[in-house]
Protein backbone atom coordinates (compact mmCIF):
# COMPACT_ATOMS: atom_id res chain seq x y z
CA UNK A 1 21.30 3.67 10.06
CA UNK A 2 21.76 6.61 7.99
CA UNK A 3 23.75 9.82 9.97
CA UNK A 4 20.33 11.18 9.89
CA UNK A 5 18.74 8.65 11.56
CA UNK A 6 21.42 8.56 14.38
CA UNK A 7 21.40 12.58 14.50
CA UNK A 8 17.37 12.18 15.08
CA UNK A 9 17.80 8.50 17.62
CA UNK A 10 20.03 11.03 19.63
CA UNK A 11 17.68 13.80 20.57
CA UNK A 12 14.17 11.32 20.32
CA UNK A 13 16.48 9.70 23.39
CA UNK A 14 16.95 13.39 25.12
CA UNK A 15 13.00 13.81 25.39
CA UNK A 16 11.00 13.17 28.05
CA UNK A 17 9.50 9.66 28.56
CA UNK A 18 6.06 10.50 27.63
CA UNK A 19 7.20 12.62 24.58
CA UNK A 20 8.91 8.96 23.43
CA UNK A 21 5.83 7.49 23.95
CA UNK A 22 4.46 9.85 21.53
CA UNK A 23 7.08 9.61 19.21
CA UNK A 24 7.09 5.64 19.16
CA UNK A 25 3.50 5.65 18.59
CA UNK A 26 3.35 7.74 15.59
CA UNK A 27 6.90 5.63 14.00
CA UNK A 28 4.89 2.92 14.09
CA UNK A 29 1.68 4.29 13.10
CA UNK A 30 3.11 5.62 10.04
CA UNK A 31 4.60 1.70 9.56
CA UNK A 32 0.95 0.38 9.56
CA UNK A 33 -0.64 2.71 6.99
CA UNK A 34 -1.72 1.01 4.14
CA UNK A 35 -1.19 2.39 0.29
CA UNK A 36 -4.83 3.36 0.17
CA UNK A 37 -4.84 5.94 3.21
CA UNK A 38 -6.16 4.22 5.69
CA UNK A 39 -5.65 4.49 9.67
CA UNK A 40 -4.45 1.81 12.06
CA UNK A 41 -8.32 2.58 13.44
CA UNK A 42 -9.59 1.93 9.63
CA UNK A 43 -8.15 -1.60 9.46
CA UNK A 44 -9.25 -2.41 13.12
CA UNK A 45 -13.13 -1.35 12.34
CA UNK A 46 -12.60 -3.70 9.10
CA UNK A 47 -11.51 -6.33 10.89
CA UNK A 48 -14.32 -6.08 13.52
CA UNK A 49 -16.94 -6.04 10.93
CA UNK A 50 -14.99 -8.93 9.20
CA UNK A 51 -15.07 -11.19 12.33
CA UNK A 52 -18.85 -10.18 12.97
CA UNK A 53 -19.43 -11.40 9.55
CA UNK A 54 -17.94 -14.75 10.01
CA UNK A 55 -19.21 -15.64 13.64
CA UNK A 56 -23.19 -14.02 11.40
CA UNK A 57 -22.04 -17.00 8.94
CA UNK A 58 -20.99 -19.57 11.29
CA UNK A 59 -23.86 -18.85 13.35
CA UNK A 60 -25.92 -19.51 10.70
CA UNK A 61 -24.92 -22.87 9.66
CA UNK A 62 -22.51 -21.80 7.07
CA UNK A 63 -19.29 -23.52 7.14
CA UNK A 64 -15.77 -22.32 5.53
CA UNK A 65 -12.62 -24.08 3.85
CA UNK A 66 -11.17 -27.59 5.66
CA UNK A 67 -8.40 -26.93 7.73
CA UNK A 68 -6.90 -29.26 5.52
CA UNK A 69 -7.64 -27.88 2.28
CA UNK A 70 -6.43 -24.12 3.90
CA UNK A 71 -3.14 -24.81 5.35
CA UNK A 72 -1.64 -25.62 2.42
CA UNK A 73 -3.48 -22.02 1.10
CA UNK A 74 -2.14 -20.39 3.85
CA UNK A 75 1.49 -21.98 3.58
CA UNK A 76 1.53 -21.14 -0.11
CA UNK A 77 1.05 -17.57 0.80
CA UNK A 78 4.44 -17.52 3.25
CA UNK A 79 6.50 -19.23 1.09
């Protein structure tokens, strides 16, 4: 870490616990924003609507990709 971030580790570890708490929460908040401006609270409303979507589809007969035809989609992706 840079002397800056130890400086700023140092007194985030002199605050009280529920200050921390704060603190951690909006470090990693500011990790999950996305380049378009969207909230941690945006992508989990897209993702609920996205899942309501597919269970709307599945429920209605549709069916998706093989398993074996995606994992080699998927694996291709974390290469």
């Amino acid at each position: 870490m840079s002397a800056l971030s130890d400086a700023l580790a140092a007194q985030a570890l002199e605050l009280p616990e529920r200050e921390r708490g704060k603190l951690v929460d909006q470090l990693v908040n500011s990790l999950h924003q996305s380049g378009d401006g969207s909230t941690p609270e945006d992508v989990k409303a897209a993702w609920v609507a996205e899942c309501r979507r597919r269970m709307a589809a599945t429920d209605a007969g549709e069916t998706g990709i093989p398993l074996e035809e995606a994992w080699p989609q998927i694996a291709g992706r974390h290469a």
